[in-house]
C-alpha atoms as a PDB file:
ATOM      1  CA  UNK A   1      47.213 -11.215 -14.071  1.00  0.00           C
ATOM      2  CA  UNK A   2      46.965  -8.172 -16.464  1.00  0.00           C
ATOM      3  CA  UNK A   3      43.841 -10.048 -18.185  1.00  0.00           C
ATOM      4  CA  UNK A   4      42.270 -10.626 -15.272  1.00  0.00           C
ATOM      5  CA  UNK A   5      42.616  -6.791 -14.135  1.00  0.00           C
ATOM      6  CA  UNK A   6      41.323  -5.811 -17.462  1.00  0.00           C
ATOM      7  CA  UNK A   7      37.969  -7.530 -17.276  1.00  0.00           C
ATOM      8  CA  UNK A   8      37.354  -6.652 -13.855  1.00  0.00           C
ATOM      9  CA  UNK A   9      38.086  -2.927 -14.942  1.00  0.00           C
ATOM     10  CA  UNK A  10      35.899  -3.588 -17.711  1.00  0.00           C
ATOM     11  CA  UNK A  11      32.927  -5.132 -15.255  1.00  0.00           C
ATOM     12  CA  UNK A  12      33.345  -2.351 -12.739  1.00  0.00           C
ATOM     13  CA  UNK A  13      32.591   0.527 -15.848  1.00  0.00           C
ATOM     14  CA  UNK A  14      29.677  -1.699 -17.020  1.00  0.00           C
ATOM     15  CA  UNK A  15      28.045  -1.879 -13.755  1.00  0.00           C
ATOM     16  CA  UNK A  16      28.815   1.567 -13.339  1.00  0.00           C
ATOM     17  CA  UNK A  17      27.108   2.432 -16.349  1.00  0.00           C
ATOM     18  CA  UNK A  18      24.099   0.090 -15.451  1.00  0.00           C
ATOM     19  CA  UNK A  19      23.936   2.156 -12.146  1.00  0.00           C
ATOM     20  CA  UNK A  20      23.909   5.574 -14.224  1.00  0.00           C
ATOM     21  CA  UNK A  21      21.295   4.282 -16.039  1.00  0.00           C
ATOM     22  CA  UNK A  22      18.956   2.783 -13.334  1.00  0.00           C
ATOM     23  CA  UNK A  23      19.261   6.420 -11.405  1.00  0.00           C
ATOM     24  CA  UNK A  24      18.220   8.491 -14.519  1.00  0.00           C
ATOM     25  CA  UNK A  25      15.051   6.223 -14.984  1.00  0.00           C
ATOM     26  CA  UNK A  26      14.237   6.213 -11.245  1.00  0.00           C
ATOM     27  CA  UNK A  27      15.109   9.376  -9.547  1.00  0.00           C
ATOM     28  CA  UNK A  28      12.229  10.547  -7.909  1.00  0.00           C
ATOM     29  CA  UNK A  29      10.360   9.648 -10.412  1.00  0.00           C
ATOM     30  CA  UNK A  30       7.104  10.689  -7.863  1.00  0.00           C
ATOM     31  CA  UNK A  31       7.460  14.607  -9.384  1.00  0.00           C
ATOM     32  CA  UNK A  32       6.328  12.954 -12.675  1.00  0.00           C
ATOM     33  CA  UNK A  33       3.050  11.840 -10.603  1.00  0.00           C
ATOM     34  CA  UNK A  34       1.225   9.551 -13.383  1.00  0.00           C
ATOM     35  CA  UNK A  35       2.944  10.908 -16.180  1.00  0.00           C
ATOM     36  CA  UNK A  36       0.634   9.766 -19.206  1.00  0.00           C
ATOM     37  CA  UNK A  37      -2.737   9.618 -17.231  1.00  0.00           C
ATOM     38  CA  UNK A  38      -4.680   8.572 -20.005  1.00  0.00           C
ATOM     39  CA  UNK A  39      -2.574   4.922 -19.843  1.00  0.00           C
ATOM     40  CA  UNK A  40      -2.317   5.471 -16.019  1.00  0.00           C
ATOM     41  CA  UNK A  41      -6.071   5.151 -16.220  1.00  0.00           C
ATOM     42  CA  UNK A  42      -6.322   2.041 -18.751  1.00  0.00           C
ATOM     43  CA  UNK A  43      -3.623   0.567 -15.917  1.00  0.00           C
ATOM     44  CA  UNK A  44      -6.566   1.235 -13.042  1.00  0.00           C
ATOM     45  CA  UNK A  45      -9.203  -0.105 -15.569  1.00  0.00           C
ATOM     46  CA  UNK A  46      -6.799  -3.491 -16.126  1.00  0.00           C
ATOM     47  CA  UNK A  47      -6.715  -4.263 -12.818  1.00  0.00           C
ATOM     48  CA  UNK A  48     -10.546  -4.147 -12.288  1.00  0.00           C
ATOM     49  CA  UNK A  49     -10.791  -7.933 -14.513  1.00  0.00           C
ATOM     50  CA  UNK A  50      -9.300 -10.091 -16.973  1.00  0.00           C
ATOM     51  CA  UNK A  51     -11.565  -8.831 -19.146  1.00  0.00           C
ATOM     52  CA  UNK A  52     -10.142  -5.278 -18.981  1.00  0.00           C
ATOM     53  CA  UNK A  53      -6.787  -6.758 -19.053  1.00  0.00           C
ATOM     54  CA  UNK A  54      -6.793  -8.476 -22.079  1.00  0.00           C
ATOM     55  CA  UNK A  55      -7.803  -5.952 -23.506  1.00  0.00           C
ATOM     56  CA  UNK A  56      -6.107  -3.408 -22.256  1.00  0.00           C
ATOM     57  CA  UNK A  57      -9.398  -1.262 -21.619  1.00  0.00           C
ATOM     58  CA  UNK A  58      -9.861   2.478 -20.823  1.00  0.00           C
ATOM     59  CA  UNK A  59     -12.961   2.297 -18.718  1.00  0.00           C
ATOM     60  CA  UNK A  60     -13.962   0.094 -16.046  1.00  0.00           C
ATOM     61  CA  UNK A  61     -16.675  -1.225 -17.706  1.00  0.00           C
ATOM     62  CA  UNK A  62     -14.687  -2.710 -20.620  1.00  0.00           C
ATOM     63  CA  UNK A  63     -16.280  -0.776 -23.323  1.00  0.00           C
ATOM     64  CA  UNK A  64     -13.048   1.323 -24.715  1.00  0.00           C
ATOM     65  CA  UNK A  65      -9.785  -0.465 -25.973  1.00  0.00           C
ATOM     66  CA  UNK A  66      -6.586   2.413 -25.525  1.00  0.00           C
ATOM     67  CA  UNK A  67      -4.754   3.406 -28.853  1.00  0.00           C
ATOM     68  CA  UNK A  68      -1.899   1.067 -28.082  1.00  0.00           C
ATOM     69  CA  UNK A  69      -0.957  -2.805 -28.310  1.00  0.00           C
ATOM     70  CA  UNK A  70      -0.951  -4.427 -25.212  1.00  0.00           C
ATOM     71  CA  UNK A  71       2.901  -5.656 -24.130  1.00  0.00           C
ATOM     72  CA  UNK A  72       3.690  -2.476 -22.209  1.00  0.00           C
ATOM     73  CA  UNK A  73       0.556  -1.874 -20.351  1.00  0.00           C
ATOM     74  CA  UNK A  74       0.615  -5.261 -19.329  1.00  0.00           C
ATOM     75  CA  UNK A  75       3.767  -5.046 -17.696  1.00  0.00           C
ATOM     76  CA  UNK A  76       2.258  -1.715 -15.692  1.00  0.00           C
ATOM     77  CA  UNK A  77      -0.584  -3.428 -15.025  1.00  0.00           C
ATOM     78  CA  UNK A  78       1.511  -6.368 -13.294  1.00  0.00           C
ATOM     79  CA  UNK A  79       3.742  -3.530 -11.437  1.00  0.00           C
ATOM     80  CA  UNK A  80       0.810  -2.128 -10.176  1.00  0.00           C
ATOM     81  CA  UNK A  81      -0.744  -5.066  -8.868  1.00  0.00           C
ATOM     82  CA  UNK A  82       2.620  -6.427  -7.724  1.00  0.00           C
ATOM     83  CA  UNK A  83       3.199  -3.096  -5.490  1.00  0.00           C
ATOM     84  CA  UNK A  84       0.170  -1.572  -5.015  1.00  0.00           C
ATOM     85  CA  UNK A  85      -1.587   1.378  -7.974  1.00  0.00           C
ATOM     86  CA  UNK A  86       0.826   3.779  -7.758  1.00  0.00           C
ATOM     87  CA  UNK A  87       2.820   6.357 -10.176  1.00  0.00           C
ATOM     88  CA  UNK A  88       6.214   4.393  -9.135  1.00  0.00           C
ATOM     89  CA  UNK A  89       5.012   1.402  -9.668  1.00  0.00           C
ATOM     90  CA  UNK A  90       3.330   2.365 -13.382  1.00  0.00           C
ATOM     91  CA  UNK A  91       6.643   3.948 -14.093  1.00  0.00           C
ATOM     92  CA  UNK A  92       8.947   0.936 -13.006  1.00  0.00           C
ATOM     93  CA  UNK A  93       8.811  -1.372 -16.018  1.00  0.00           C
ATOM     94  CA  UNK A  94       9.774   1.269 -18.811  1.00  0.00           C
ATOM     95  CA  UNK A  95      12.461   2.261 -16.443  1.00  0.00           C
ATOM     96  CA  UNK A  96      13.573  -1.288 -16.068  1.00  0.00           C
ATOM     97  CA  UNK A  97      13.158  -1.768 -19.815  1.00  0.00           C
ATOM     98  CA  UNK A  98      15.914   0.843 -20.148  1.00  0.00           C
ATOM     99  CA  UNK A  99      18.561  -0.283 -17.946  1.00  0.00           C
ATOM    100  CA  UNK A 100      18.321  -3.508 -19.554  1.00  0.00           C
ATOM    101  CA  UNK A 101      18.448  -2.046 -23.380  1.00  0.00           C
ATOM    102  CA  UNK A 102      21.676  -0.204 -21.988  1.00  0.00           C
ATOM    103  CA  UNK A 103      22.936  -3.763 -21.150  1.00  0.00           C
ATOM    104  CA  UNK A 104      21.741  -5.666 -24.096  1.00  0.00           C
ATOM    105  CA  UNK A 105      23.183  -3.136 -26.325  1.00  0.00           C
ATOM    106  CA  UNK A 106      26.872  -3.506 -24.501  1.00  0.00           C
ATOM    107  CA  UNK A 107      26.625  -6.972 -24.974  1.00  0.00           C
ATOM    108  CA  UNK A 108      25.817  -6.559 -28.436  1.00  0.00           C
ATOM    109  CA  UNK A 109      28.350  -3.947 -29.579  1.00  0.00           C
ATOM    110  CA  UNK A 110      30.842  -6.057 -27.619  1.00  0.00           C
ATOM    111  CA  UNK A 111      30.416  -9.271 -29.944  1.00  0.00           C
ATOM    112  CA  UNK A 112      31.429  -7.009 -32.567  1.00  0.00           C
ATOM    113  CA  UNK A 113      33.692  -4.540 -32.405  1.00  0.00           C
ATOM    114  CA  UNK A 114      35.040  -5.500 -29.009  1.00  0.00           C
ATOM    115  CA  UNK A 115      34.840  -4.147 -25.137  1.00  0.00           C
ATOM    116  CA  UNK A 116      35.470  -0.580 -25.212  1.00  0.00           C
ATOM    117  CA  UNK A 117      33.116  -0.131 -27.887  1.00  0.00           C
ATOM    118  CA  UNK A 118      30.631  -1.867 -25.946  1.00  0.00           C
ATOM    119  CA  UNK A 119      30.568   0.251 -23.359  1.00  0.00           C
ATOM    120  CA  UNK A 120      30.564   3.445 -24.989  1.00  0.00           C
ATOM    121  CA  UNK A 121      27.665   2.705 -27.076  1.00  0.00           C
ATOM    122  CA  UNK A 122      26.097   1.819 -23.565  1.00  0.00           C
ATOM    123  CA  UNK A 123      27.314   4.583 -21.825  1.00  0.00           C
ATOM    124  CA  UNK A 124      25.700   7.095 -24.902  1.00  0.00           C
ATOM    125  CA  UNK A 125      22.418   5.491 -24.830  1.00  0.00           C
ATOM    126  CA  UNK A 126      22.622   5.877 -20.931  1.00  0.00           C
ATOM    127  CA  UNK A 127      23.011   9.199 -21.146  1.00  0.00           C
ATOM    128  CA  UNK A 128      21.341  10.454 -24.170  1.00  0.00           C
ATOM    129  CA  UNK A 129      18.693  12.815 -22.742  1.00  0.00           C
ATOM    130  CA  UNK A 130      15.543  11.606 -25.151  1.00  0.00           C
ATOM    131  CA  UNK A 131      16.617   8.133 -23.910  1.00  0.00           C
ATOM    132  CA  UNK A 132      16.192   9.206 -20.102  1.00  0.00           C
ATOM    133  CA  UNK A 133      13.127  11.107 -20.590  1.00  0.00           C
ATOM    134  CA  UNK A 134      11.385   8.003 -22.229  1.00  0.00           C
ATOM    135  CA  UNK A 135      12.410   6.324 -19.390  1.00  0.00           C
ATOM    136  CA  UNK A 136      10.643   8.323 -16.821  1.00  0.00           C
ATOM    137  CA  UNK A 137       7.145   7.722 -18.606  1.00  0.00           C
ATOM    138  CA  UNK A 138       4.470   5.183 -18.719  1.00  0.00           C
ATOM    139  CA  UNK A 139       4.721   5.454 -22.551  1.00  0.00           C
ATOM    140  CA  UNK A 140       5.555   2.378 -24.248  1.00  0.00           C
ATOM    141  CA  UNK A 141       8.455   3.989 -25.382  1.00  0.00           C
ATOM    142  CA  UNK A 142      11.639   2.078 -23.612  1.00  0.00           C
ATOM    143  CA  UNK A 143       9.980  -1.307 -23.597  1.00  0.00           C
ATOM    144  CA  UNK A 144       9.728  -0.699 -27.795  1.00  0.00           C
ATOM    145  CA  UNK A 145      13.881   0.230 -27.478  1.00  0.00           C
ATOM    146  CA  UNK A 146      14.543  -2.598 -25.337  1.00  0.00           C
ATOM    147  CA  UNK A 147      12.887  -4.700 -27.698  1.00  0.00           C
ATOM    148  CA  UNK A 148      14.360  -3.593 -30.946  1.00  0.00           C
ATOM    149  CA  UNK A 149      17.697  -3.433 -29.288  1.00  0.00           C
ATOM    150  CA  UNK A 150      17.309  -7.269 -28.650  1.00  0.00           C
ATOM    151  CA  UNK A 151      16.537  -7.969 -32.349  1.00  0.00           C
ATOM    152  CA  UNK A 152      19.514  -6.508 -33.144  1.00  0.00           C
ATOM    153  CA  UNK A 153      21.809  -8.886 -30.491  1.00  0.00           C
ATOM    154  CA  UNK A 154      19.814 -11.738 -31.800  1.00  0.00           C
ATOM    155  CA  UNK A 155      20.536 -11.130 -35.174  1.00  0.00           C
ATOM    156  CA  UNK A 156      24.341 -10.719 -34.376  1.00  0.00           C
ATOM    157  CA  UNK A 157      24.435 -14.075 -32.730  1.00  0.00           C
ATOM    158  CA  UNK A 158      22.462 -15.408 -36.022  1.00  0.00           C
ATOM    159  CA  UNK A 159      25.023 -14.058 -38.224  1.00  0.00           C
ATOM    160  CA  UNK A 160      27.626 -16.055 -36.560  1.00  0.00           C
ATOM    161  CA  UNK A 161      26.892 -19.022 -37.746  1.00  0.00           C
ATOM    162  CA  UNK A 162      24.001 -18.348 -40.001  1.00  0.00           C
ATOM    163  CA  UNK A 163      21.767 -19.877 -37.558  1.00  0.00           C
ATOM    164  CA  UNK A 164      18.005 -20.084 -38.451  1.00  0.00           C
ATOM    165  CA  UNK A 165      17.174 -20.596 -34.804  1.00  0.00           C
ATOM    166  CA  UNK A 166      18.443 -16.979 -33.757  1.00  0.00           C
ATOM    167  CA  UNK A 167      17.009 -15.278 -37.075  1.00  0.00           C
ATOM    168  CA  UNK A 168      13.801 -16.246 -35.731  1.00  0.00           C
ATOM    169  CA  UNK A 169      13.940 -15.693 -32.236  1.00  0.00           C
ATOM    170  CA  UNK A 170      15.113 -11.812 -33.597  1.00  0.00           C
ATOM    171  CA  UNK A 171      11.724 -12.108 -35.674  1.00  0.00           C
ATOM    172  CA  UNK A 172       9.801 -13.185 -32.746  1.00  0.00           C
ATOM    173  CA  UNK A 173      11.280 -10.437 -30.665  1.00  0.00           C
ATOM    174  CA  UNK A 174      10.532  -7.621 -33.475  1.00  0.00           C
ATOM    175  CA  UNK A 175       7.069  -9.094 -33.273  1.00  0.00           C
ATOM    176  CA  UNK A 176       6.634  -8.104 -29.618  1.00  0.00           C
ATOM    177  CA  UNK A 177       7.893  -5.118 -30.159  1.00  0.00           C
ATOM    178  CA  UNK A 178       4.972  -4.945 -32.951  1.00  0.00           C
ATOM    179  CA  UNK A 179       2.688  -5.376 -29.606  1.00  0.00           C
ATOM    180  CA  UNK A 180       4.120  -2.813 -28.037  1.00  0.00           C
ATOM    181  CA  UNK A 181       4.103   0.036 -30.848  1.00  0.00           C
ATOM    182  CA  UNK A 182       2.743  -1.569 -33.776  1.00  0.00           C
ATOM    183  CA  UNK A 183       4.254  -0.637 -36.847  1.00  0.00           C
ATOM    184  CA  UNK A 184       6.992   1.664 -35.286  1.00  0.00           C
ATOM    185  CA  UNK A 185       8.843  -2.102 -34.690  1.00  0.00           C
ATOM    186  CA  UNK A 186       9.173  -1.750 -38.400  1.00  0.00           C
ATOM    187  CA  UNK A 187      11.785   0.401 -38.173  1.00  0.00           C
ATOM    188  CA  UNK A 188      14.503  -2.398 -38.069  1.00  0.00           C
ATOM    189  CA  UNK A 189      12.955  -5.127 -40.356  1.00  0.00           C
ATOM    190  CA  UNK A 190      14.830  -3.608 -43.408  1.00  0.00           C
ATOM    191  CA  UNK A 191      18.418  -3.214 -41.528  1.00  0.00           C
ATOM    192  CA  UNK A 192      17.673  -6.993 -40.259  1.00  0.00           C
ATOM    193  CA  UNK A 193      16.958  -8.596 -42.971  1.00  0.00           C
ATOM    194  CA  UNK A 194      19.833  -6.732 -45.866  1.00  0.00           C
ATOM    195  CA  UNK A 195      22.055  -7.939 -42.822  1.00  0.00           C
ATOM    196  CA  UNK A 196      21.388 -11.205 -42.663  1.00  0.00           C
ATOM    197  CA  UNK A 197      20.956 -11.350 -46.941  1.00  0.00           C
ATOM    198  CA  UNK A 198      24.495 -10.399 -47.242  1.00  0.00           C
ATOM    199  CA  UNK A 199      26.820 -11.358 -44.381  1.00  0.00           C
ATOM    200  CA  UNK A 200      25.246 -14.214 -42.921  1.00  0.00           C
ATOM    201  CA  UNK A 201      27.788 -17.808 -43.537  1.00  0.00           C
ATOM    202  CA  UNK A 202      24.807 -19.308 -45.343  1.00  0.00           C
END
């Protein structure tokens, strides 16, 4: 029927969108080589021992934490053991990390303001140029979007039904972001919370 046609239409522009997104972030991304070298070499230095990995060390000997929480590198590290040191592989996860804040933001416009809106708020992050550029870099950037991005969908579903279980899986999630960029996570904590204070059924 016509409802049926509609969310198929409405499937076939999301994955659409999805695919825009996933070829802007991995494009030959070789001809950005190892992008931020200075957390290309932490990345080397991680997979060397625990040790380094834990902490997310500069120099092979462990001696030199990097200027950055540890969530993002991490992920790079496990990339880069997964397919071999490479720049791909550093540069996968942020890339990742931003095809999936496309989709977690559709999912969250959708819940309120409907479909359409949805996917044009996808389809604008997709495509915004800074977006893209983070995207193609082993800076912690998209991982810190994706993150903040999912706050904001878990706080919708917590103002649905004033649910304390979401508003603290949202604070858990701004947290991580916290241990991706430290206190540029903050950036949402205000918005969060006023919207929770004053719509939330509670």
């Amino acid at each position: 029927g016509e409802t049926s046609l509609r969310a198929a239409w409405h499937r076939l522009a999301l994955g659409a969108i999805l695919v825009l997104s996933a070829f802007l972030g991995l494009w030959h991304t070789s001809r950005n080589g190892w992008a931020n070298e200075y957390y290309s070499a932490a990345v080397r230095s991680m997979l060397h021992s625990w040790h380094n990995f834990f902490f997310v060390s500069f120099d092979p000997g462990g001696l030199v934490s990097v200027d950055k929480p540890p969530l993002a590198l991490w992920l790079q590290a496990a990339s880069a053991k997964a397919f071999g040191y490479s720049g791909w592989a550093i540069l996968l996860p942020e890339a990742l990390a931003g095809v999936a804040a496309v989709g977690i933001l559709y999912l969250t416009v959708r819940r309120v303001f409907g479909v359409v809106a949805g996917l044009v708020a996808a389809l604008a992050l997709a495509v915004s140029p800074v977006n893209a550029a983070v995207n193609r870099d082993n800076n912690p950037d998209a991982l810190l979007v994706l993150l903040l991005v999912l706050s904001a969908y878990l706080l919708v579903r917590a103002l649905e039904r004033g649910s304390t279980r979401w508003l603290l899986a949202a604070a858990a999630t701004v947290g991580l972001a916290f241990n991706t960029k430290m206190l540029a996570a903050g950036v949402v904590v205000p918005g969060l919370g006023l919207a929770y204070a004053l719509t939330a059924p509670v």
